[in-house]
PDB file of N, CA and C in Angstrom:
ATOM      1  N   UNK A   1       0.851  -1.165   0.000  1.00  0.00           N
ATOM      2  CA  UNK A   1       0.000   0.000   0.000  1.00  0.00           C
ATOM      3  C   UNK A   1       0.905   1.238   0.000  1.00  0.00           C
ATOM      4  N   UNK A   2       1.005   2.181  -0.897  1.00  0.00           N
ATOM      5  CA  UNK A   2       1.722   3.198  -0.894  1.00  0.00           C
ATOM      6  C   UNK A   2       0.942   4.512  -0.399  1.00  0.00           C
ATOM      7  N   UNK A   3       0.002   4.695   0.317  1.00  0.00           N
ATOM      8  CA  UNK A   3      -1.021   5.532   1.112  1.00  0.00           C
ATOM      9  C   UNK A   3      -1.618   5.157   2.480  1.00  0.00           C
ATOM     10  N   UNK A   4      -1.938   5.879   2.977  1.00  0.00           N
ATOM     11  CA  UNK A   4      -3.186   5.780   4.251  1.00  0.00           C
ATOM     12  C   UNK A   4      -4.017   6.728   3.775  1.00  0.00           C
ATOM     13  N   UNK A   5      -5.487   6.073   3.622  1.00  0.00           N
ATOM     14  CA  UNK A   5      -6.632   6.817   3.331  1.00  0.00           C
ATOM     15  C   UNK A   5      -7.382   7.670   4.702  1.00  0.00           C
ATOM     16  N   UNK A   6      -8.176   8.337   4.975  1.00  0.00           N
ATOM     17  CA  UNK A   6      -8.930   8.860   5.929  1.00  0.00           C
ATOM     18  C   UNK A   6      -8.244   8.489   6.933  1.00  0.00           C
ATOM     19  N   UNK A   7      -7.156   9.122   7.480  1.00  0.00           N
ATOM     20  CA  UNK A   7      -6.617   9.235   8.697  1.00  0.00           C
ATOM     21  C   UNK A   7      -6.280  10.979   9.326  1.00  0.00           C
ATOM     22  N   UNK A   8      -5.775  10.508  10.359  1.00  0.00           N
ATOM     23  CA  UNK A   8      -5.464  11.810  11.453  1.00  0.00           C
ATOM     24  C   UNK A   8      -3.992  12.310  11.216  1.00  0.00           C
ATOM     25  N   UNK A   9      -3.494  13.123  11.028  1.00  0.00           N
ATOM     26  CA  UNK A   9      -1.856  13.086  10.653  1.00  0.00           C
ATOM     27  C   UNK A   9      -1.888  14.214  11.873  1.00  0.00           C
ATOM     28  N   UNK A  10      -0.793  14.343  13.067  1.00  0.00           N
ATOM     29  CA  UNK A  10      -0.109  15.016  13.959  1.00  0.00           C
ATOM     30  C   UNK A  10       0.627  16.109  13.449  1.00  0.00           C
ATOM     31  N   UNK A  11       0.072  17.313  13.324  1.00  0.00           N
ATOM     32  CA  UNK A  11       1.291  17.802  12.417  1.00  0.00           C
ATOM     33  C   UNK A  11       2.672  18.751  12.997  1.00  0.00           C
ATOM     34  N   UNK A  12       2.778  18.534  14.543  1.00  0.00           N
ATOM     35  CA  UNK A  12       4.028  18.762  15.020  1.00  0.00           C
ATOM     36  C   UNK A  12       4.691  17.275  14.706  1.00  0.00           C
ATOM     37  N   UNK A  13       6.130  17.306  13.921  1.00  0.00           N
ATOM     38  CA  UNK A  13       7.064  16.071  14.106  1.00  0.00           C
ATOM     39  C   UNK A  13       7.466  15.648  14.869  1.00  0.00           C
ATOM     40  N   UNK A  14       8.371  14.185  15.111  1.00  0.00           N
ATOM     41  CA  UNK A  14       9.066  14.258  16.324  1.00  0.00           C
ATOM     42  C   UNK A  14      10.124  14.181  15.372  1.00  0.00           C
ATOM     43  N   UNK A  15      10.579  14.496  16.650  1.00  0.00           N
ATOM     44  CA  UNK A  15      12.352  15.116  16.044  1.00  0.00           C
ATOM     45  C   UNK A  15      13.118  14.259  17.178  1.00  0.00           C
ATOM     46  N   UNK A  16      14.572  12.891  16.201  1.00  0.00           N
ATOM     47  CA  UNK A  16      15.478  12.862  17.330  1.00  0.00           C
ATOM     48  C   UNK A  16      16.782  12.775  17.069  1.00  0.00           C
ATOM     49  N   UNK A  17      17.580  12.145  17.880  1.00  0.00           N
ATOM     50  CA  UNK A  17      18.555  12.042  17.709  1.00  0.00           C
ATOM     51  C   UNK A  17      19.340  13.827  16.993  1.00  0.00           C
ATOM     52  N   UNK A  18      18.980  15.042  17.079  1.00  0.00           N
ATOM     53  CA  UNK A  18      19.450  16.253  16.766  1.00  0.00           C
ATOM     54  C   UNK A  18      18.961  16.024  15.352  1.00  0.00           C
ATOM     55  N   UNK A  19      17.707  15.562  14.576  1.00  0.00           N
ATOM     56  CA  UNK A  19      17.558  15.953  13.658  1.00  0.00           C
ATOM     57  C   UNK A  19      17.059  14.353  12.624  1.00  0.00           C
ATOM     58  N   UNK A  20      18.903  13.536  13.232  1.00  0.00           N
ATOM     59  CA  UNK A  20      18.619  12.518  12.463  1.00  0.00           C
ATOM     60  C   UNK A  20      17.775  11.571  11.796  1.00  0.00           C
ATOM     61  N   UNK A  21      16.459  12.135  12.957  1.00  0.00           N
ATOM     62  CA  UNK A  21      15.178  10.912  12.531  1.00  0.00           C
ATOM     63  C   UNK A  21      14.492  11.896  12.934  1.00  0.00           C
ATOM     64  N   UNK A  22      13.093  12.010  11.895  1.00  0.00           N
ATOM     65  CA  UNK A  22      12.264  13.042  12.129  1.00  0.00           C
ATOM     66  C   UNK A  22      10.947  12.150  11.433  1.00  0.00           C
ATOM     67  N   UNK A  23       9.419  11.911  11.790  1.00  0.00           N
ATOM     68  CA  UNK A  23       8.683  11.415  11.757  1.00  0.00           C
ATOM     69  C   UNK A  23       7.576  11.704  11.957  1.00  0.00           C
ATOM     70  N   UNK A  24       6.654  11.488  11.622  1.00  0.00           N
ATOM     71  CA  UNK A  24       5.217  12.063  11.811  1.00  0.00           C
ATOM     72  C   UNK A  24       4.334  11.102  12.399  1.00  0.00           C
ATOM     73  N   UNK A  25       3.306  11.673  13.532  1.00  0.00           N
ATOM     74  CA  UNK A  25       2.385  10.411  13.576  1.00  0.00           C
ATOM     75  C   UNK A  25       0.877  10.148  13.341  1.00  0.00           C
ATOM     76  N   UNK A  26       0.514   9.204  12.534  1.00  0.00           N
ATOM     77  CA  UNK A  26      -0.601   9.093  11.992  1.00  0.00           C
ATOM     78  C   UNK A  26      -1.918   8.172  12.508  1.00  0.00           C
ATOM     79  N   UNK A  27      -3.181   9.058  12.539  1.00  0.00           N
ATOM     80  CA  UNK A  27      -3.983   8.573  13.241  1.00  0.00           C
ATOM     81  C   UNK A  27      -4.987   7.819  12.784  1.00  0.00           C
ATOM     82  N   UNK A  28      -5.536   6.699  13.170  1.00  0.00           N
ATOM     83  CA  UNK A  28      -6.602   5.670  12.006  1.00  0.00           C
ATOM     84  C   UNK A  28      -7.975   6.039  13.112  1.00  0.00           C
ATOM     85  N   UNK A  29      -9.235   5.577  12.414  1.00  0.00           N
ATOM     86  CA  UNK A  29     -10.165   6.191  12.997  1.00  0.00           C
ATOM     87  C   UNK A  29     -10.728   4.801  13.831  1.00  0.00           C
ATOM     88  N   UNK A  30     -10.128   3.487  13.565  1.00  0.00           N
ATOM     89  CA  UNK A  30      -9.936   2.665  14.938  1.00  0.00           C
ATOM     90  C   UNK A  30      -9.203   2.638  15.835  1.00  0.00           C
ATOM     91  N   UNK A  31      -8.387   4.037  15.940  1.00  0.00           N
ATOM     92  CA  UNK A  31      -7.462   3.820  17.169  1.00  0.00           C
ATOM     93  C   UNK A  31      -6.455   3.613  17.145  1.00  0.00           C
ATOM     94  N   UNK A  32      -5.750   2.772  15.957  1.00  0.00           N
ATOM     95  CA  UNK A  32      -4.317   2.423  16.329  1.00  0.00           C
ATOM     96  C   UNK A  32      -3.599   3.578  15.801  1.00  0.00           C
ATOM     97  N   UNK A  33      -2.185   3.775  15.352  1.00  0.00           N
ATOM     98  CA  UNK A  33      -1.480   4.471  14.949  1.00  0.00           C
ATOM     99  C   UNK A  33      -0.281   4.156  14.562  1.00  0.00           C
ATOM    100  N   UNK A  34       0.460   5.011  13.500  1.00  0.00           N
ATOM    101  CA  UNK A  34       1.617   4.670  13.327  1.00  0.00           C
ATOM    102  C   UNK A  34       2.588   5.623  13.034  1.00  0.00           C
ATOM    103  N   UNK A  35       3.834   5.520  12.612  1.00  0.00           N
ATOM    104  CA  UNK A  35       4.757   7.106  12.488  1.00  0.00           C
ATOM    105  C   UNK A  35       5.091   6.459  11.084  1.00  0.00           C
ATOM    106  N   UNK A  36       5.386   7.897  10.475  1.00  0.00           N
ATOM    107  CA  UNK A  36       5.951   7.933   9.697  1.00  0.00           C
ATOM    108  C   UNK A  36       6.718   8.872   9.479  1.00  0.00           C
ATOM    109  N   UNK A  37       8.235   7.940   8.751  1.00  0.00           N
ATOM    110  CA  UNK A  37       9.856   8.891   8.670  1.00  0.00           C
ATOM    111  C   UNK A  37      10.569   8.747   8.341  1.00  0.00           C
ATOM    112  N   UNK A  38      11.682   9.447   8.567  1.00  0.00           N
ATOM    113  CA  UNK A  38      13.149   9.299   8.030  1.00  0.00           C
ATOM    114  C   UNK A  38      13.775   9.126   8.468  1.00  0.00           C
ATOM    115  N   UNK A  39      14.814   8.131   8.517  1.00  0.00           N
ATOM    116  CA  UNK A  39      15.707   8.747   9.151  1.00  0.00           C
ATOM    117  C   UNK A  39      17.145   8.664   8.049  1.00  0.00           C
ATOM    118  N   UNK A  40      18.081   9.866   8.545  1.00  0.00           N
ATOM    119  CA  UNK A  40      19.057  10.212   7.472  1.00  0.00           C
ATOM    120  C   UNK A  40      20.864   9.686   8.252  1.00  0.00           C
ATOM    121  N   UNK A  41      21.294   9.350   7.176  1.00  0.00           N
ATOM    122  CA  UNK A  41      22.501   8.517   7.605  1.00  0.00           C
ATOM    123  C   UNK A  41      22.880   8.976   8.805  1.00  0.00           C
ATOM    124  N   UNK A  42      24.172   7.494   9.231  1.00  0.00           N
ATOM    125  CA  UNK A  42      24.338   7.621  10.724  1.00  0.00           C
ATOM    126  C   UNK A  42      25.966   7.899  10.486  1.00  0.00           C
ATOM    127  N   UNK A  43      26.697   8.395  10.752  1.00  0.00           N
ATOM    128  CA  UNK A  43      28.152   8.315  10.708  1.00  0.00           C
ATOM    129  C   UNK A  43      29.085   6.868  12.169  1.00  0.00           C
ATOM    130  N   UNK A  44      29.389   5.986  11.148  1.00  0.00           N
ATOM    131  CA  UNK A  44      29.864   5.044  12.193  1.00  0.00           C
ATOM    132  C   UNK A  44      30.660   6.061  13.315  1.00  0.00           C
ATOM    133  N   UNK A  45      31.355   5.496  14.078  1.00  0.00           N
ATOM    134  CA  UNK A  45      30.516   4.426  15.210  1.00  0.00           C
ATOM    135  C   UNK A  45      29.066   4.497  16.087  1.00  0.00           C
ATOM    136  N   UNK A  46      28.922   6.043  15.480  1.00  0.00           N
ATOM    137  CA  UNK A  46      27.511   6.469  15.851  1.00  0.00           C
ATOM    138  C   UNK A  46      25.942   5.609  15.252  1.00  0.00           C
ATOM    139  N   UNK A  47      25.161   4.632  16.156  1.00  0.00           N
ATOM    140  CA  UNK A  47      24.265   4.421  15.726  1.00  0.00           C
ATOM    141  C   UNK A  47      23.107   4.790  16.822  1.00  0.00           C
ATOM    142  N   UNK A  48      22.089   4.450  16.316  1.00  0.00           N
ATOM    143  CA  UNK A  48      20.861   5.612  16.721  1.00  0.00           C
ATOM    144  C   UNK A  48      20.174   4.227  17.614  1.00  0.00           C
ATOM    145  N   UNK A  49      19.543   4.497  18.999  1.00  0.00           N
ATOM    146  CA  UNK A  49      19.304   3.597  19.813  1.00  0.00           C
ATOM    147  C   UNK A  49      17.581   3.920  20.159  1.00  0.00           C
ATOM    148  N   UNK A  50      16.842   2.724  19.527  1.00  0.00           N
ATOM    149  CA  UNK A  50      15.279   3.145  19.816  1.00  0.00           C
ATOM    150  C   UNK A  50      15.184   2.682  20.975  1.00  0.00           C
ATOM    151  N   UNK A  51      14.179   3.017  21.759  1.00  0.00           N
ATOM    152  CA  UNK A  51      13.490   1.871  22.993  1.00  0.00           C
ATOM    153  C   UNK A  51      11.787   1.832  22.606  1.00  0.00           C
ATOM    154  N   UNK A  52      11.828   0.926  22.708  1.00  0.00           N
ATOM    155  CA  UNK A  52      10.000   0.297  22.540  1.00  0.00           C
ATOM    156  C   UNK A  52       9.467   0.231  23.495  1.00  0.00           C
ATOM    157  N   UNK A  53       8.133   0.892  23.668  1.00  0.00           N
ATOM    158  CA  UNK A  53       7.214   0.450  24.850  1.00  0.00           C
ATOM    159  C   UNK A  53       5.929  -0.631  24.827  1.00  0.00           C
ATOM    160  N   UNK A  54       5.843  -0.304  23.310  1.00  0.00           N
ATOM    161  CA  UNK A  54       5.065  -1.731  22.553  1.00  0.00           C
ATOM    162  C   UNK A  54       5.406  -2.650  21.654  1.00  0.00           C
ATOM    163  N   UNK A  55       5.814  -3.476  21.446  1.00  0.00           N
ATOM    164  CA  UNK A  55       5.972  -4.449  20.196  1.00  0.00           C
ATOM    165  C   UNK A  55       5.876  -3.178  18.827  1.00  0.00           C
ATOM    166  N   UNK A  56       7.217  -3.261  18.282  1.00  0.00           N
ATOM    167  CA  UNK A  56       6.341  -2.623  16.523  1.00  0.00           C
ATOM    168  C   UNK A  56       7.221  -3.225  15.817  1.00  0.00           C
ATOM    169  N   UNK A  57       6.658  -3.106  14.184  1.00  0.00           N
ATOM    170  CA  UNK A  57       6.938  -3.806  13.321  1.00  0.00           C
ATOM    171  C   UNK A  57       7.935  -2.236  12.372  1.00  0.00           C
ATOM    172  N   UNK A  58       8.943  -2.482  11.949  1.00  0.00           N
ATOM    173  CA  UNK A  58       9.269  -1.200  11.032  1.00  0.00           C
ATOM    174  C   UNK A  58       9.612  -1.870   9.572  1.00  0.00           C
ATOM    175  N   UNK A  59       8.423  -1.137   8.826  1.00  0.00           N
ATOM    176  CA  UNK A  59       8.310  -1.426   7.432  1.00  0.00           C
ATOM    177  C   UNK A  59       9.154  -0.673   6.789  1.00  0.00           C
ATOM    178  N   UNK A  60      10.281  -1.005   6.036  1.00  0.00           N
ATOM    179  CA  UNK A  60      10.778  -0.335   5.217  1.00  0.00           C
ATOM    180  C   UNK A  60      10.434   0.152   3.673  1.00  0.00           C
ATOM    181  N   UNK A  61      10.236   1.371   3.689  1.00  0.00           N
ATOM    182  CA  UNK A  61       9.299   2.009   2.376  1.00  0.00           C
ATOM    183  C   UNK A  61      10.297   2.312   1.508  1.00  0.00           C
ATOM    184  N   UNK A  62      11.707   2.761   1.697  1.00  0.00           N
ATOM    185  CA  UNK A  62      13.225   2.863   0.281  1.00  0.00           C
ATOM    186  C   UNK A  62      13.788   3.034   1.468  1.00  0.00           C
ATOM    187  N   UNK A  63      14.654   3.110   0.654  1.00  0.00           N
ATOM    188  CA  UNK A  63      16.453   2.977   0.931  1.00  0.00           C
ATOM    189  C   UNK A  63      17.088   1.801   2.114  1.00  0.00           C
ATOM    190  N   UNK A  64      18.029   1.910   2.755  1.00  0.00           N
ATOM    191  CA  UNK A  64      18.143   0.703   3.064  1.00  0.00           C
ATOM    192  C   UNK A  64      18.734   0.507   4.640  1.00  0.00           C
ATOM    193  N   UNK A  65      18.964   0.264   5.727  1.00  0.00           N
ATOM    194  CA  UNK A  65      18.988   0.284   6.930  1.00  0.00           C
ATOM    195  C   UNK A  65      19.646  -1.207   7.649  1.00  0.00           C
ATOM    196  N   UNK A  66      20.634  -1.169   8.573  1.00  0.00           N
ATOM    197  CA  UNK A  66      21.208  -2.611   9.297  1.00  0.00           C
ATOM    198  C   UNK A  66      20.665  -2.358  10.682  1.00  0.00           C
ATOM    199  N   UNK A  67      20.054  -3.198  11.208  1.00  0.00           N
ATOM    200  CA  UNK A  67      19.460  -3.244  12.171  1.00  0.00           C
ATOM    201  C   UNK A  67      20.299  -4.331  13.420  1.00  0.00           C
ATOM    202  N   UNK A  68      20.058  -3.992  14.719  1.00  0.00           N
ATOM    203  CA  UNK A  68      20.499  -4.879  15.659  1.00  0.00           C
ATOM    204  C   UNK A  68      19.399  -5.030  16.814  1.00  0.00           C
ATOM    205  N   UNK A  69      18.970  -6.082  17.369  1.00  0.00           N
ATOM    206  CA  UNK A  69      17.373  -5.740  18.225  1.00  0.00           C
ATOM    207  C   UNK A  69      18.694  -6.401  19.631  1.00  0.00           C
ATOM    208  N   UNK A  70      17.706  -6.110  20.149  1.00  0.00           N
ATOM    209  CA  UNK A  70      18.162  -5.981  22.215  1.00  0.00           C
ATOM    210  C   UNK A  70      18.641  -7.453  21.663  1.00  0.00           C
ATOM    211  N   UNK A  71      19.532  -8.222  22.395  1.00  0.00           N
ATOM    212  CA  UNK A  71      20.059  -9.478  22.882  1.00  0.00           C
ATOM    213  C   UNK A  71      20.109 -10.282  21.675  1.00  0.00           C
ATOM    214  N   UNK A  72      20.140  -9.879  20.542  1.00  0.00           N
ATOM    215  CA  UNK A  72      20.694 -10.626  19.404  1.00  0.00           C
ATOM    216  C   UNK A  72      22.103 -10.130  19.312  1.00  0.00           C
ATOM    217  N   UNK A  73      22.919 -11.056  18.372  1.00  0.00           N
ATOM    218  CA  UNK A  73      24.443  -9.826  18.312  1.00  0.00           C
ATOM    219  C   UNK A  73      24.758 -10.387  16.931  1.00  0.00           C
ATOM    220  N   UNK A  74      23.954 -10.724  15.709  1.00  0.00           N
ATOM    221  CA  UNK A  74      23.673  -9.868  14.325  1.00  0.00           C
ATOM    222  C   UNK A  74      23.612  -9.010  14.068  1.00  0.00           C
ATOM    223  N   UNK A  75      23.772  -8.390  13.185  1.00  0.00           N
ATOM    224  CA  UNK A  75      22.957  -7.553  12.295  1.00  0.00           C
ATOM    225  C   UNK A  75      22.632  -7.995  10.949  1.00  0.00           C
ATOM    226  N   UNK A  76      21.422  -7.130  10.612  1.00  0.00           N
ATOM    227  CA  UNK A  76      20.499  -7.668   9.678  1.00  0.00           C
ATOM    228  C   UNK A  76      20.333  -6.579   8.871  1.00  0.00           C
ATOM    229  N   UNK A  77      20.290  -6.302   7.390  1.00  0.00           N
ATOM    230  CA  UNK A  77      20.071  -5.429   6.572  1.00  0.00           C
ATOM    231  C   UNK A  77      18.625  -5.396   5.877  1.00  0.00           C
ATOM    232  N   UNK A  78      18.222  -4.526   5.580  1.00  0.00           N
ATOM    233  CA  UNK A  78      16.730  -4.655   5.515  1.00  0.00           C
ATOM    234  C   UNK A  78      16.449  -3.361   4.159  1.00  0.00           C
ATOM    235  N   UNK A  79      15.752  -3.344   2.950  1.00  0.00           N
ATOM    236  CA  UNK A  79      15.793  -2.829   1.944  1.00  0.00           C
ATOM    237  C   UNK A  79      14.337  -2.431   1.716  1.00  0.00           C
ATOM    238  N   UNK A  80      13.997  -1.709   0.879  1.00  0.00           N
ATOM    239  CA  UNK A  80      12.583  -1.525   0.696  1.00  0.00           C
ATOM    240  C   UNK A  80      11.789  -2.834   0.124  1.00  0.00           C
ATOM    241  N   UNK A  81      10.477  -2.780   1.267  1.00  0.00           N
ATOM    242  CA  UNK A  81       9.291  -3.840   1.014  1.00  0.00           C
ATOM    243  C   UNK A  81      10.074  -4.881   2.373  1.00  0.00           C
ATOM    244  N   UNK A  82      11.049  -4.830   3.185  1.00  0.00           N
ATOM    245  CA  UNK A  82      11.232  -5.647   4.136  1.00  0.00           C
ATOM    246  C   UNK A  82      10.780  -4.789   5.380  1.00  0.00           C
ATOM    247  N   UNK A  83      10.502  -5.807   6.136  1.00  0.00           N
ATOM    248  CA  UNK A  83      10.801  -5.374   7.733  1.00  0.00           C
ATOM    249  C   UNK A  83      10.833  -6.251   8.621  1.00  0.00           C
ATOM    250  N   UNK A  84      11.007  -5.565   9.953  1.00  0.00           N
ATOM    251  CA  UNK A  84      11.284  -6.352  10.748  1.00  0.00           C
ATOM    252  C   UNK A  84      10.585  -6.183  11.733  1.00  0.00           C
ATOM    253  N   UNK A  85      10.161  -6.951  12.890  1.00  0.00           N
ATOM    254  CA  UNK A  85       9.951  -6.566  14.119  1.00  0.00           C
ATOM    255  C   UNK A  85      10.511  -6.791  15.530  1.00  0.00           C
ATOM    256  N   UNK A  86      10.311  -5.576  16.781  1.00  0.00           N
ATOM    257  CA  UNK A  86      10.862  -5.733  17.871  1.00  0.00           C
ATOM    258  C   UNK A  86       9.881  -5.864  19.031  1.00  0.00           C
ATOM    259  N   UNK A  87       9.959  -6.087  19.885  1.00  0.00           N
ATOM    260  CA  UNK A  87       9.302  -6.930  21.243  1.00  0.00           C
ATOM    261  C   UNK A  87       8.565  -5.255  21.402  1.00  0.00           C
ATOM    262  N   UNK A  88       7.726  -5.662  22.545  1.00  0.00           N
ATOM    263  CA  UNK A  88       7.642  -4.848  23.477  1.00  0.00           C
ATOM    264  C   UNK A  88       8.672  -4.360  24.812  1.00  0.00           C
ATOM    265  N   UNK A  89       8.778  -3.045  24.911  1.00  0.00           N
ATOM    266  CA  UNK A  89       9.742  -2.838  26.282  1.00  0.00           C
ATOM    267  C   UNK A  89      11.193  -3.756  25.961  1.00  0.00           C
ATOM    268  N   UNK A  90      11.478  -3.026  24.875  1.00  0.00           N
ATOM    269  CA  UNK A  90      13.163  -3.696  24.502  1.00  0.00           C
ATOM    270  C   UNK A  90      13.446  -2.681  23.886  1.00  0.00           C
ATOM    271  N   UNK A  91      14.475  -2.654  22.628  1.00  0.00           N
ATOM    272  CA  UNK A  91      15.367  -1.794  21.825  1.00  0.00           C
ATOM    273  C   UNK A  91      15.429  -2.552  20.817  1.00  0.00           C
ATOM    274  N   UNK A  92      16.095  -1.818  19.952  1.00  0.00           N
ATOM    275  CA  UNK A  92      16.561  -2.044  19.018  1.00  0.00           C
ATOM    276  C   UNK A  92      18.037  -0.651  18.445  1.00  0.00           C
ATOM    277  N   UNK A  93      18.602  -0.803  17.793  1.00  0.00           N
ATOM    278  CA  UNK A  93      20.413   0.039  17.019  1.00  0.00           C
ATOM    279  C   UNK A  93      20.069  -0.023  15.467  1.00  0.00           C
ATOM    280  N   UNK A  94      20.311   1.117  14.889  1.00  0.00           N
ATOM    281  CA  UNK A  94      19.913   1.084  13.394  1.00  0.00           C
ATOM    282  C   UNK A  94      20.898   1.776  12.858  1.00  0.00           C
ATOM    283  N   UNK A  95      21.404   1.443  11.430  1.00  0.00           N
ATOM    284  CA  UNK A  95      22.558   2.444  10.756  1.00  0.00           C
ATOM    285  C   UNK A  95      21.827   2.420   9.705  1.00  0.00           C
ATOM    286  N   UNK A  96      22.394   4.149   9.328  1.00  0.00           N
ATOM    287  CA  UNK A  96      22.072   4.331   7.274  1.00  0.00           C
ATOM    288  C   UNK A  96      23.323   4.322   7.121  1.00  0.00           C
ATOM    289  N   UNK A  97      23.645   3.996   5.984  1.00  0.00           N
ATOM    290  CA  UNK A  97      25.006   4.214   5.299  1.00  0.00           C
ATOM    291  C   UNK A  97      25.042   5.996   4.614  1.00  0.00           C
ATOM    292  N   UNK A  98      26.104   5.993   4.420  1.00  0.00           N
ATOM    293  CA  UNK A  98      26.051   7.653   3.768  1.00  0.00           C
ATOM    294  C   UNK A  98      25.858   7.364   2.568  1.00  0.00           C
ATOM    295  N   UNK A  99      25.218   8.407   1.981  1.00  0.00           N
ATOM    296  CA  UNK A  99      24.523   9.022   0.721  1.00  0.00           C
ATOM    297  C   UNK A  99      22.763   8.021   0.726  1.00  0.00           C
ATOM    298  N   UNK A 100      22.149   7.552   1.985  1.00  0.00           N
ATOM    299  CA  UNK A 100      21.134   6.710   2.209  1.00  0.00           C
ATOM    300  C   UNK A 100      20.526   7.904   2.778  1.00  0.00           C
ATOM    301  N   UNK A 101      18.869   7.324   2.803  1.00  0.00           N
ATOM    302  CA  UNK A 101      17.863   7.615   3.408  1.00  0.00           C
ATOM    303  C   UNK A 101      16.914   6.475   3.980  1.00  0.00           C
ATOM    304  N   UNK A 102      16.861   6.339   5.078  1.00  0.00           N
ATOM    305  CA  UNK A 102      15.858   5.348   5.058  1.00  0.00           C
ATOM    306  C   UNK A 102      14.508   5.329   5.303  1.00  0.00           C
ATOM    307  N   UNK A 103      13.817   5.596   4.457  1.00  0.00           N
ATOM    308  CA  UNK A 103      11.772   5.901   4.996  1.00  0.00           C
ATOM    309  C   UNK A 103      11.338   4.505   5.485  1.00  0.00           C
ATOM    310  N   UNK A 104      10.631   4.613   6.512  1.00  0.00           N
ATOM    311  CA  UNK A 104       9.853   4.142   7.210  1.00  0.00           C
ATOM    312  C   UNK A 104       8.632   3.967   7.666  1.00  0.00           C
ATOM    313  N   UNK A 105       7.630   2.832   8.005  1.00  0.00           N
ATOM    314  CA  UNK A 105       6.620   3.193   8.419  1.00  0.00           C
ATOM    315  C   UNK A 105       6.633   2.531   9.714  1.00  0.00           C
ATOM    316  N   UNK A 106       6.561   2.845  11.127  1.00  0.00           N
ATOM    317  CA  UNK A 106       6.381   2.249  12.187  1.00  0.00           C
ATOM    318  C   UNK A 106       5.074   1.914  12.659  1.00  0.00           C
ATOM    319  N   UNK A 107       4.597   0.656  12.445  1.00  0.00           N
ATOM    320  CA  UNK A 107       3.711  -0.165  13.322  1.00  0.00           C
ATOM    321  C   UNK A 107       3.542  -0.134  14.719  1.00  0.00           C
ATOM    322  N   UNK A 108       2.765   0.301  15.256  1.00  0.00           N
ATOM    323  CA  UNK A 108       2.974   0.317  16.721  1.00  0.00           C
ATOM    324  C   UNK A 108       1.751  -0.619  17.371  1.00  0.00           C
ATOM    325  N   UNK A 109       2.264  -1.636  18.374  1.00  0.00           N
ATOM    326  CA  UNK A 109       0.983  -3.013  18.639  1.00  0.00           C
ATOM    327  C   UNK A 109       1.276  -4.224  18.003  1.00  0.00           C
TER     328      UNK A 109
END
C-alpha cells in the first residue's frame, strides 16, 4: 500500500537524535497508529538507539537500513518492502550508510 486513506496526521514532528530521525504520527479512525519517517545517515561508530514500549513492526518504504534488536548480536540489513519486528519494552540500534535515506513506516501493537 503506498497511502493511508482517511486518517489523522499530527502535524508537530518528532524530532530525534538532533535531527537525524524526524517522523510524523498518523492517526486511524480505529485507534491504532503509526509514524511515519526518516531517518538520514548515521556516521559510524555512531548508531541511533530506539526503545519500545510496545511491540512494533518497522516497514521499510526505500532505501536501506542494518538493524540490531536488544540481545541478538547480528545484524540484519533490511531494503525496501522488508521489515522487521521488535518486542515490546526492549530496543533495538539502526545504521544508514552515507549518501542513504531510510523511509519508514512504524507499526505500533
Amino acid at each position: 500500500m503506498s497511502q493511508f486513506d482517511n486518517v489523522a496526521v499530527i502535524k508537530k514532528a518528532n524530532v530525534y537524535f538532533d535531527g537525524k530521525c524526524v517522523s510524523h504520527t498518523v492517526q486511524f479512525a480505529d485507534g491504532t497508529r503509526k509514524s511515519v519517517g526518516v531517518i538520514l545517515p548515521t556516521e559510524l561508530p555512531a548508531r541511533l538507539t530506539f526503545n519500545t514500549g510496545v511491540a512494533e513492526i518497522m516497514e521499510t518504504v526505500d532505501g536501506r537500513c542494518r538493524a540490531l534488536l536488544k540481545g541478538e548480536t547480528e545484524w540484519k540489513e533490511y531494503g525496501a518492502g522488508e521489515s522487521f519486528s521488535v518486542p515490546g519494552n526492549s530496543s533495538f540500534e539502526i545504521e544508514v550508510a552515507a549518501g542513504e535515506a531510510y523511509h519508514y513506516v512504524c507499526h505500533f501493537g
